[in-house]
N, C-alpha and C. Protein backbone atom coordinates (compact mmCIF):
# COMPACT_ATOMS: atom_id res chain seq x y z
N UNK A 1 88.46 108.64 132.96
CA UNK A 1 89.59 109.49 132.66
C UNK A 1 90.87 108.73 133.03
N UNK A 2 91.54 107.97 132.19
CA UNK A 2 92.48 107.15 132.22
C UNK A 2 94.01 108.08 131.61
N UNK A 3 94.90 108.28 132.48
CA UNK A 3 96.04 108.77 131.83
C UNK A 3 96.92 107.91 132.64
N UNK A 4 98.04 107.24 131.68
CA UNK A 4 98.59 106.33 132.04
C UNK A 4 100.15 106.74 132.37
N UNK A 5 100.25 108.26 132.57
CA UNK A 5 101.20 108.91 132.60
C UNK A 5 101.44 109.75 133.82
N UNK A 6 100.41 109.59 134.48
CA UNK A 6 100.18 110.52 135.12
C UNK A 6 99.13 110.17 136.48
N UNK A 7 99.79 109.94 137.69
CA UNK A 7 99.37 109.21 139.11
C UNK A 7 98.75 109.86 140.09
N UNK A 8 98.10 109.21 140.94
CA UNK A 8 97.26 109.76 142.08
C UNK A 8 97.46 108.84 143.47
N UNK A 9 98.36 109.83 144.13
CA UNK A 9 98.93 108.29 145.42
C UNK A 9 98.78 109.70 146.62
N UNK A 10 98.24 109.31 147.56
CA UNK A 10 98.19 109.46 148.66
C UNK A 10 99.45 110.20 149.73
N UNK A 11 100.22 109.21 149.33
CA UNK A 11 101.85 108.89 149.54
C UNK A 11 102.83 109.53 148.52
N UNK A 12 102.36 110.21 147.91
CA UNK A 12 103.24 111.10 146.72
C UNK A 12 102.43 112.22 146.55
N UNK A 13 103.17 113.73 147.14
CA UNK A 13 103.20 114.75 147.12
C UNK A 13 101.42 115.33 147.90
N UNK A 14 101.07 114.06 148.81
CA UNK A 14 99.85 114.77 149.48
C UNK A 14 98.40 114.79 148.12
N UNK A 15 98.96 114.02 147.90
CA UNK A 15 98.02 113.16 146.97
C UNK A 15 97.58 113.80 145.36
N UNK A 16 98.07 114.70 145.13
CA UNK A 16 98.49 115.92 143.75
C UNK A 16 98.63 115.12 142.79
N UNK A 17 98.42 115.09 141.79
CA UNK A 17 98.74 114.59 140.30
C UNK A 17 100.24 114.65 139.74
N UNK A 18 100.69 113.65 139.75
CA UNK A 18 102.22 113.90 139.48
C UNK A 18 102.21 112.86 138.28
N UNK A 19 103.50 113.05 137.72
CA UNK A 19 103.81 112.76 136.58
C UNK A 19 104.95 111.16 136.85
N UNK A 20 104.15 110.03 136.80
CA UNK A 20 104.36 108.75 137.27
C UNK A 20 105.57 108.00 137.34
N UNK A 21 105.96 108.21 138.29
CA UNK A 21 107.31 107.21 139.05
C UNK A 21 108.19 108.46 139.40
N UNK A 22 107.71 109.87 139.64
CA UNK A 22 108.40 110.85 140.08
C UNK A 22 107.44 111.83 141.00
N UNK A 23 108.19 112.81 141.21
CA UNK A 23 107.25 113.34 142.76
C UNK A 23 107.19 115.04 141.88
N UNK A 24 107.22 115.08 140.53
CA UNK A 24 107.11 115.93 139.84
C UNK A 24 105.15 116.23 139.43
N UNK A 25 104.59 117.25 140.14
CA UNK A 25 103.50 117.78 140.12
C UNK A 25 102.66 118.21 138.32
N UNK A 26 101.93 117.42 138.19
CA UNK A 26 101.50 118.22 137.20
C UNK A 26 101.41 119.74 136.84
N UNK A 27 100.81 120.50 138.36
CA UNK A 27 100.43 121.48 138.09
C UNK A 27 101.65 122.20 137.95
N UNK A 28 103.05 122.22 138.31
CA UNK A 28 104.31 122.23 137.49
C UNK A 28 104.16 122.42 136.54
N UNK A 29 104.41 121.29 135.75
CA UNK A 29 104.45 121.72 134.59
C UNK A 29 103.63 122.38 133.29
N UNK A 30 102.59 122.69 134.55
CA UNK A 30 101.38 123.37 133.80
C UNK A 30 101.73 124.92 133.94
N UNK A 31 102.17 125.09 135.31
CA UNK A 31 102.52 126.44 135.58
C UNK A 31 103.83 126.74 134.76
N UNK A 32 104.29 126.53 134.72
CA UNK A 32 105.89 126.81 133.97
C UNK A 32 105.72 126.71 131.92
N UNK A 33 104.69 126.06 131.55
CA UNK A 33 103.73 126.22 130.40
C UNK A 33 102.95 127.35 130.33
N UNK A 34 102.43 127.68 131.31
CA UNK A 34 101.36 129.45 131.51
C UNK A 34 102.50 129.91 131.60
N UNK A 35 103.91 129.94 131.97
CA UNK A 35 104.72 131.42 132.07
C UNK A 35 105.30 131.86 130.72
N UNK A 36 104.99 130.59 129.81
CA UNK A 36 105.72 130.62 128.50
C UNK A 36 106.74 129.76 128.32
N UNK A 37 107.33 129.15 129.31
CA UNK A 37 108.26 128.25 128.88
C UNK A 37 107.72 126.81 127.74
N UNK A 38 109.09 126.76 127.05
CA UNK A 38 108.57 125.41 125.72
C UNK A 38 108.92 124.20 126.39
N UNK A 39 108.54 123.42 125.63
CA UNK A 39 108.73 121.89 126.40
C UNK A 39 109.67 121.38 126.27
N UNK A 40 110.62 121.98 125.86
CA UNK A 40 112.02 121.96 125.31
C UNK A 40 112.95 122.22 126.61
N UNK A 41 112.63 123.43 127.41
CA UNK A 41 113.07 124.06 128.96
C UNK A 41 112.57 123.58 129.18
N UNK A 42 111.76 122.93 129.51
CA UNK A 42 110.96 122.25 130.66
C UNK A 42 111.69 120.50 130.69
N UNK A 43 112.20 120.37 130.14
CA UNK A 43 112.52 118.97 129.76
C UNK A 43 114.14 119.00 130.48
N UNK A 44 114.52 120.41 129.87
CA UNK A 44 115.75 120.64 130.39
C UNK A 44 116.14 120.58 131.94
N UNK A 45 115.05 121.31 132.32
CA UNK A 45 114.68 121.47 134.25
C UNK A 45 114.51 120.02 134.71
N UNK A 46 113.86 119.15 133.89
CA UNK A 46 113.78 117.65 134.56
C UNK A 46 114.00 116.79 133.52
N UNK A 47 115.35 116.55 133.90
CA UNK A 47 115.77 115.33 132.46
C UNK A 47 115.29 114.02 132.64
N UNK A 48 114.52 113.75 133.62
CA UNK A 48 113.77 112.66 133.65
C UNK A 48 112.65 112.17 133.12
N UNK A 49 112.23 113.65 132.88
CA UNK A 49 110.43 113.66 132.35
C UNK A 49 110.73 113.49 130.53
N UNK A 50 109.87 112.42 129.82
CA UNK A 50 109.79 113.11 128.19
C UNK A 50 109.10 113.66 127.60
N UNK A 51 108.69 114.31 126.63
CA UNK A 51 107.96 115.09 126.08
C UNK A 51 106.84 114.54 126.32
N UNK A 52 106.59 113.35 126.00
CA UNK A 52 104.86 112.86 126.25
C UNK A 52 104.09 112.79 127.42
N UNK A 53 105.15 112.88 128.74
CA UNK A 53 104.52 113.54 129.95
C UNK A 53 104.50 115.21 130.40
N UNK A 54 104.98 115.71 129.59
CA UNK A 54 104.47 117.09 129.26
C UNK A 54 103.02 117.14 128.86
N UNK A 55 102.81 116.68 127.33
CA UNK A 55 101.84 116.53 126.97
C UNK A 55 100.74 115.85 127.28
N UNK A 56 100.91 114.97 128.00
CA UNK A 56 99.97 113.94 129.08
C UNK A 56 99.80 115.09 130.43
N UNK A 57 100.44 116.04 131.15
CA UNK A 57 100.02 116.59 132.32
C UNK A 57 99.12 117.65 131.60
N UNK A 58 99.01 118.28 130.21
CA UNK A 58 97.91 119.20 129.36
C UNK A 58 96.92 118.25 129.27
N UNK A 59 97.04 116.78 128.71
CA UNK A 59 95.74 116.88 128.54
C UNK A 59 95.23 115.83 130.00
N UNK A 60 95.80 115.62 130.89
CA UNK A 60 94.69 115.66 132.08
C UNK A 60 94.07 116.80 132.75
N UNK A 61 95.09 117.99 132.69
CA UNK A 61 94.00 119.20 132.92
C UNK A 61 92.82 119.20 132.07
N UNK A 62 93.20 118.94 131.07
CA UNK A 62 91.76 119.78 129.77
C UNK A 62 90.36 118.54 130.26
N UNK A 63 91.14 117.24 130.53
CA UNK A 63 90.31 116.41 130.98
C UNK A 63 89.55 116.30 132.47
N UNK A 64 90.21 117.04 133.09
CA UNK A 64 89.74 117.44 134.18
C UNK A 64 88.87 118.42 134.46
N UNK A 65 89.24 119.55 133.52
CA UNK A 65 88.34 120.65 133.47
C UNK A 65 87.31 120.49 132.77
N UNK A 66 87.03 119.56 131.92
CA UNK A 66 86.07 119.47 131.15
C UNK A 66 84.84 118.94 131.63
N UNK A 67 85.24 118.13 133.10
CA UNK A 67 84.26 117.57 134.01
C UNK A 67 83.82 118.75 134.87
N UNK A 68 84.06 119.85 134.54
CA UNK A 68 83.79 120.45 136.13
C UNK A 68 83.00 121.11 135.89
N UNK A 69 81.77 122.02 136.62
CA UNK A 69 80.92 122.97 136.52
C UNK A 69 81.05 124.20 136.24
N UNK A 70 81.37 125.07 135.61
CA UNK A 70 81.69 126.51 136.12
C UNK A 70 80.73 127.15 135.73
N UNK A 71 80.94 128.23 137.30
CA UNK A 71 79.87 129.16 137.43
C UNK A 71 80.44 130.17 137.29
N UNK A 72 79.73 131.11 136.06
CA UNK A 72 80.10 132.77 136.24
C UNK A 72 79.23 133.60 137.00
N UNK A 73 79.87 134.47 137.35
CA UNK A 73 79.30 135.47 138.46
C UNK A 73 78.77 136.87 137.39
């Protein structure tokens, strides 16, 4: 699972998936995507980030989740 957008450091944010060369959390911009915001506001909130690390923090979730087990109760 290679995303070249998107980092895993120890030393940045307690070791969380952030969106690379910033201390901006994936799950950010995942959460602020579940509230409905477009990537359009979201871009606006961090003029640092571009659209393709939007779209790079979706698909390391989907890639992440796709490894995982789930159990229904």
């Amino acid at each position: 699972m290679a995303h070249e957008r998107i980092e895993i450091n120890p030393e940045v944010m307690g070791g969380k998936p952030v969106i690379r060369g910033t201390r901006v959390p994936v799950e950010t911009l995942l959460r602020k995507l579940g509230a409905g915001m477009t990537p359009e506001a979201i871009l606006a909130d961090h003029p640092r980030l571009m659209r393709e690390d939007v779209l790079a923090a979706q698909a390391f979730a989907a890639d992440y989740l796709a490894d995982e087990d789930l159990v229904y109760g």
